[in-house]
C-alpha atoms as a PDB file:
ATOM      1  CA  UNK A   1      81.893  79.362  79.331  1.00  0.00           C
ATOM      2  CA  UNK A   2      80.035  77.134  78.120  1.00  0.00           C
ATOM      3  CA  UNK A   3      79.466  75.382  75.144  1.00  0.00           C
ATOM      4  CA  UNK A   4      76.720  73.301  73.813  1.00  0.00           C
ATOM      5  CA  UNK A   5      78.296  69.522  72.800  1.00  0.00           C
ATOM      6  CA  UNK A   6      76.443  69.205  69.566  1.00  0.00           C
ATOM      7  CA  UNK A   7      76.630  72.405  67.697  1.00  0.00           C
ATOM      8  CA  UNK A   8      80.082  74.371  69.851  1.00  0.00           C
ATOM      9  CA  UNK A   9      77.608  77.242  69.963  1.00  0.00           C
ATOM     10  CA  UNK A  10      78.889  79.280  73.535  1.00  0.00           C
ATOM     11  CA  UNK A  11      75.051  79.346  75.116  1.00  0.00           C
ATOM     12  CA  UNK A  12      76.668  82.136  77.232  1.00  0.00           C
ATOM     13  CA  UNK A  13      77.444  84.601  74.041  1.00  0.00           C
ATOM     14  CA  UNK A  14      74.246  83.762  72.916  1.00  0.00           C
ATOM     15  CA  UNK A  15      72.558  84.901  76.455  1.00  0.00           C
ATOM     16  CA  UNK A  16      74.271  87.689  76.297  1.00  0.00           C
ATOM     17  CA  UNK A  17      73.671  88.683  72.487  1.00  0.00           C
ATOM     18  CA  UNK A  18      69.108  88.263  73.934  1.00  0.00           C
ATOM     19  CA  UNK A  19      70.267  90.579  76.652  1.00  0.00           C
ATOM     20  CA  UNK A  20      71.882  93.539  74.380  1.00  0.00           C
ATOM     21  CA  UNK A  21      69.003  92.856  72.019  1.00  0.00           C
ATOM     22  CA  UNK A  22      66.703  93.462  74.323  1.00  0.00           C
ATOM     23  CA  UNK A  23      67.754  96.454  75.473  1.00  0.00           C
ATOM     24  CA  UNK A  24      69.435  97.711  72.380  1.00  0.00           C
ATOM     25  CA  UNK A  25      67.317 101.194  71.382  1.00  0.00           C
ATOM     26  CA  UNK A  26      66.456 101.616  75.703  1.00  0.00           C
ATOM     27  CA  UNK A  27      67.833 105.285  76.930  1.00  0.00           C
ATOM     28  CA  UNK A  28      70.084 104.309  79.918  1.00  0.00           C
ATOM     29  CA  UNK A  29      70.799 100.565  79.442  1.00  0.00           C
ATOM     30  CA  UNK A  30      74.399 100.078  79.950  1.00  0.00           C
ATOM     31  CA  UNK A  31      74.118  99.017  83.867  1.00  0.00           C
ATOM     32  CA  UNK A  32      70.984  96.812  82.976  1.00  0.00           C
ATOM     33  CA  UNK A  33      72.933  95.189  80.262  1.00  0.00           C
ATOM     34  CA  UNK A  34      75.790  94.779  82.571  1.00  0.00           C
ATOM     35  CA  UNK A  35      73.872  93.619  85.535  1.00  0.00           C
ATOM     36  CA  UNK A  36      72.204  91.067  82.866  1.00  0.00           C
ATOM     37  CA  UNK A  37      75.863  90.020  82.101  1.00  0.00           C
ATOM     38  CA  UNK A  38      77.179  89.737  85.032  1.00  0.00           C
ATOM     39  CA  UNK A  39      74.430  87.473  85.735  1.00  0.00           C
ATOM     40  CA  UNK A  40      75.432  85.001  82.837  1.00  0.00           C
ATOM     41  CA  UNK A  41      78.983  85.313  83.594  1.00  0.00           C
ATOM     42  CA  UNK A  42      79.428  85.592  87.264  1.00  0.00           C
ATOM     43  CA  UNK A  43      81.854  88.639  86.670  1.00  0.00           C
ATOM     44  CA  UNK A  44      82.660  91.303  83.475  1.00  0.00           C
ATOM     45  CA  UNK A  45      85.590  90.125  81.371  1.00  0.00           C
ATOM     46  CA  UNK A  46      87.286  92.685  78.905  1.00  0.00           C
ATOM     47  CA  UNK A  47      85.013  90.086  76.203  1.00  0.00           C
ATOM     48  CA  UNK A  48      82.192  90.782  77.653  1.00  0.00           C
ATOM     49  CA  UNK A  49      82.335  94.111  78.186  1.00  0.00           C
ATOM     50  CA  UNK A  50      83.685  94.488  74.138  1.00  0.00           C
ATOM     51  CA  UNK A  51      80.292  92.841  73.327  1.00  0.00           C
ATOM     52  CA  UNK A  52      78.581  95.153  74.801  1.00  0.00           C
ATOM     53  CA  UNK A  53      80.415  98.350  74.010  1.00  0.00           C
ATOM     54  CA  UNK A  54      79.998  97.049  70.141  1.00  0.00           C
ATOM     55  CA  UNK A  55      76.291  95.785  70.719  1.00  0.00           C
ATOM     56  CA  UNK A  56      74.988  99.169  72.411  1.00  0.00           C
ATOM     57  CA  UNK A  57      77.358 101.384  70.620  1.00  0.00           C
ATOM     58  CA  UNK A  58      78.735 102.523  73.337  1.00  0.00           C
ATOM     59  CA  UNK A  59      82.784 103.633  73.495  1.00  0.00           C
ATOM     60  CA  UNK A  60      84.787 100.581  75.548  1.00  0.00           C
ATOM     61  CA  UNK A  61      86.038 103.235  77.836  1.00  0.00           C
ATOM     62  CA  UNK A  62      82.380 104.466  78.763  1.00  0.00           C
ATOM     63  CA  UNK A  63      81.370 100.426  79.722  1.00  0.00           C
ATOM     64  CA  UNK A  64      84.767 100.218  81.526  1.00  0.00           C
ATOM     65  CA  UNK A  65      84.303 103.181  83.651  1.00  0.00           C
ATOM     66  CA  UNK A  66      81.020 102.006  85.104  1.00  0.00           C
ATOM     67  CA  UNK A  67      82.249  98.450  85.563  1.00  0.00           C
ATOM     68  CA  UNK A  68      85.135  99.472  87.820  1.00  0.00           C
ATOM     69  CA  UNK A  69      82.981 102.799  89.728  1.00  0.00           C
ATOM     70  CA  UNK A  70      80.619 100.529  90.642  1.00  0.00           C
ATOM     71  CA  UNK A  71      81.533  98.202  93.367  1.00  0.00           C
ATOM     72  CA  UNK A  72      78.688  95.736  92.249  1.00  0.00           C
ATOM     73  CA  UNK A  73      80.522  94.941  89.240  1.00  0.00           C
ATOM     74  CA  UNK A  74      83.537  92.817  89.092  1.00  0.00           C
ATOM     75  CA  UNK A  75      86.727  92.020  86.548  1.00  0.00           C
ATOM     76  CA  UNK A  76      87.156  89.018  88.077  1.00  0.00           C
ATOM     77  CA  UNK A  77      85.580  85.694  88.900  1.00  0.00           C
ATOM     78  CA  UNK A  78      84.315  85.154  92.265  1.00  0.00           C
ATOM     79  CA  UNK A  79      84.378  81.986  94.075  1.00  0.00           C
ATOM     80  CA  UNK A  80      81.147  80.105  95.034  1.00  0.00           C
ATOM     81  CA  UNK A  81      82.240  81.740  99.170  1.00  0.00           C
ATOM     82  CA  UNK A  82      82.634  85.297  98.935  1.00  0.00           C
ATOM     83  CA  UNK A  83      84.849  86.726 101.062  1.00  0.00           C
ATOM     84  CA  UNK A  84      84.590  90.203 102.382  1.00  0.00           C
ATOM     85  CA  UNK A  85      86.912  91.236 105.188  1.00  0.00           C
ATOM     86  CA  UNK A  86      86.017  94.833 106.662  1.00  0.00           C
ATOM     87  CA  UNK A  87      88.151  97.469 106.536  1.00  0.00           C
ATOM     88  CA  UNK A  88      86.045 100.247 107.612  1.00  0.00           C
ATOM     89  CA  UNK A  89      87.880 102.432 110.732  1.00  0.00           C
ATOM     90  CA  UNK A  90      86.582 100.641 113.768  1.00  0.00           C
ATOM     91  CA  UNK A  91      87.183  97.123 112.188  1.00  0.00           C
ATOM     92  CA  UNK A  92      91.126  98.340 110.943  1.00  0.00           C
ATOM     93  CA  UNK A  93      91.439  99.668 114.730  1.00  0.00           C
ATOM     94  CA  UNK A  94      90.850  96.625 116.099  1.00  0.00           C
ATOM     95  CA  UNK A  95      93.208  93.682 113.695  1.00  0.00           C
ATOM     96  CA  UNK A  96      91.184  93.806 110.154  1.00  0.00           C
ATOM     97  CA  UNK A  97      94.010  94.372 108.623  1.00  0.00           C
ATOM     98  CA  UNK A  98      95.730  90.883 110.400  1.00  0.00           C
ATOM     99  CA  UNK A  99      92.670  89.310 109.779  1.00  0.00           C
ATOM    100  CA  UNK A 100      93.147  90.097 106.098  1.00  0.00           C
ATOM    101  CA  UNK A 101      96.540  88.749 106.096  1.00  0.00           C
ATOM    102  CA  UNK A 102      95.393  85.383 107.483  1.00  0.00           C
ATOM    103  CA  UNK A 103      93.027  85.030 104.694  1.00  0.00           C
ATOM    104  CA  UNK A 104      95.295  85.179 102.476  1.00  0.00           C
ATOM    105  CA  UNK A 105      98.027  82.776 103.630  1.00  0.00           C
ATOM    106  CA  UNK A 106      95.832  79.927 104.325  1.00  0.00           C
ATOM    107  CA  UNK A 107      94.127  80.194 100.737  1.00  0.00           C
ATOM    108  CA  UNK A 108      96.864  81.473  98.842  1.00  0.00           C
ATOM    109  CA  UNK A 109      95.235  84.347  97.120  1.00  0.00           C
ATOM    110  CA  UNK A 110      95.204  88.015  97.161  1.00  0.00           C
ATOM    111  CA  UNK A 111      92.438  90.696  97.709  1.00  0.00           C
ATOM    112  CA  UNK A 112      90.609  90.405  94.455  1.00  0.00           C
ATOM    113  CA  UNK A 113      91.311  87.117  93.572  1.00  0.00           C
ATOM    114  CA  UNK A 114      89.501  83.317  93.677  1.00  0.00           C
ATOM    115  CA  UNK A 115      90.725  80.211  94.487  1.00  0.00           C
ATOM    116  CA  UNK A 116      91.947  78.004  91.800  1.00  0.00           C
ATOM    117  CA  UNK A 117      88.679  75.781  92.494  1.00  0.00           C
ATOM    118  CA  UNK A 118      86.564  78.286  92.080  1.00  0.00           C
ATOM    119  CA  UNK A 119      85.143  78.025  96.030  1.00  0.00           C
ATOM    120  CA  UNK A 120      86.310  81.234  97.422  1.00  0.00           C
ATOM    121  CA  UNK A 121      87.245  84.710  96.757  1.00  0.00           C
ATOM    122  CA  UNK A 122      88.307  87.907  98.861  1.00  0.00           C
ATOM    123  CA  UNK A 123      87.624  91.512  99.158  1.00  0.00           C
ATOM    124  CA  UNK A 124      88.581  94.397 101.411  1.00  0.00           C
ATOM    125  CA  UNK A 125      85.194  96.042 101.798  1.00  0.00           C
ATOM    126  CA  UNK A 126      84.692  99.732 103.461  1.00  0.00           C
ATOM    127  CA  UNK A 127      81.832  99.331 105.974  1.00  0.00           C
ATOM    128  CA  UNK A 128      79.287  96.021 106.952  1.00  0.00           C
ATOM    129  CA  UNK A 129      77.151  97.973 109.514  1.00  0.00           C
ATOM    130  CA  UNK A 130      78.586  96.372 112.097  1.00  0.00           C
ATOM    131  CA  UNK A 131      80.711  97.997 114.197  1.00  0.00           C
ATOM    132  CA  UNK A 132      80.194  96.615 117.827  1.00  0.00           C
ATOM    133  CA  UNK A 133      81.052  93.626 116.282  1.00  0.00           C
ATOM    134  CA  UNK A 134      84.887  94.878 114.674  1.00  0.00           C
ATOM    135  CA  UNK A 135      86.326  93.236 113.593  1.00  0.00           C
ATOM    136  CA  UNK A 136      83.976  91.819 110.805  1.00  0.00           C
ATOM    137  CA  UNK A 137      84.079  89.651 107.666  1.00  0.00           C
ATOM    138  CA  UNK A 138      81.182  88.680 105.840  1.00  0.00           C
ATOM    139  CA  UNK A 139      81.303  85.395 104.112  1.00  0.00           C
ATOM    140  CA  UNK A 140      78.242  85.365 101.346  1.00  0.00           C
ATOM    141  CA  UNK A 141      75.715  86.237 104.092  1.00  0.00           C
ATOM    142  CA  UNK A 142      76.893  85.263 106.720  1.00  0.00           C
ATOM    143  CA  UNK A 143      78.578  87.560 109.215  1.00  0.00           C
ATOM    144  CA  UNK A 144      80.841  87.023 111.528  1.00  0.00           C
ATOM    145  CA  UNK A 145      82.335  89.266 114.544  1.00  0.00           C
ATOM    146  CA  UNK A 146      84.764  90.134 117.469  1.00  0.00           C
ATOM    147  CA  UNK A 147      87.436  87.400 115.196  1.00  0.00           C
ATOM    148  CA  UNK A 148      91.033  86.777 115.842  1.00  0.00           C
ATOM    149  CA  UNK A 149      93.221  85.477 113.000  1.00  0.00           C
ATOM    150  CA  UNK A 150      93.750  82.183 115.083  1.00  0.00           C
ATOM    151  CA  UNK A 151      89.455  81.630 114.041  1.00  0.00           C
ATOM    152  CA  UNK A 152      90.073  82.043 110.761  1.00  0.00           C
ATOM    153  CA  UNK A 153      91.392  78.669 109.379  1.00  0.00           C
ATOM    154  CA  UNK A 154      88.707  77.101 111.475  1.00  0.00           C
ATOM    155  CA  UNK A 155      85.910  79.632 109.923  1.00  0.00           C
ATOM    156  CA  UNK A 156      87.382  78.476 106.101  1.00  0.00           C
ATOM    157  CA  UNK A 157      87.156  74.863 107.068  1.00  0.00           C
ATOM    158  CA  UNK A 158      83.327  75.069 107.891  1.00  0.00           C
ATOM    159  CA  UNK A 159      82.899  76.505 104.501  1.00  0.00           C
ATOM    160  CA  UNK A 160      85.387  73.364 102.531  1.00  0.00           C
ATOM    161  CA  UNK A 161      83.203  70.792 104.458  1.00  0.00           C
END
């Protein structure tokens, strides 16, 4: 978060206190608001979501059930590379799931989580669209196919350079 140096007012809060303001007497505006949010914040932390629940008057359960239906949303932060490895059947037929593991030895995380510096995070996704190309990860937009694990320290190299 962050905070202005002359006054410690979180500019953040403050964004988001605009957004719920904005949309405070609007039929329907939880997933605006939460879009809006996750927007400021880069993902939906329990704070966040309490602001909301408290600025829309809306129960904490209600905002907490859309955040984690919707795969759009996340709980956690995600790193400036986005990982998404695809788990959909023809990619798990074909290694996705030893591609997975390879991600997550050489950067030390676990599905769901970021980096310690912040530069990349990883998902298990269903389906990319791709599935001549299984097995497939998608790294922000890029897309890559037909991988082995032995490509993938190579592939997170490109993206630390």
């Amino acid at each position: 978060m962050s905070n202005c140096c002359c006054c410690g007012v979180d500019e953040n809060a403050q964004k988001l206190q605009e957004v719920i303001a904005k949309y405070k007497d609007t039929k329907g505006a939880l997933i605006p608001v939460l879009h809006e949010a996750q927007e400021i914040y880069g993902y939906l932390p329990m704070s966040v979501q309490k602001t909301i629940s408290e600025g829309l008057n809306v129960p904490l359960s209600e905002v907490y059930g859309v955040v984690t239906f919707y795969t759009q949303f996340s709980l956690n932060p995600k790193g400036k590379y986005k990982i998404q490895v695809c788990m959909g059947t023809a990619c798990y037929v074909k290694g996705a799931g030893q591609i997975l593991d390879k991600f997550k030895e050489k950067l030390g995380i676990n599905v769901g989580d970021c980096t310690e510096d912040g530069n990349f995070s990883l998902e298990a996704c269903r389906c990319i669209g791709a599935c001549g190309l299984a097995p497939v990860i998608m790294i922000n937009d890029d897309v890559y196919g037909r991988l082995t694990p032995d490509e993938i320290e190579g592939i997170i190299e490109k993206y630390k350079k």
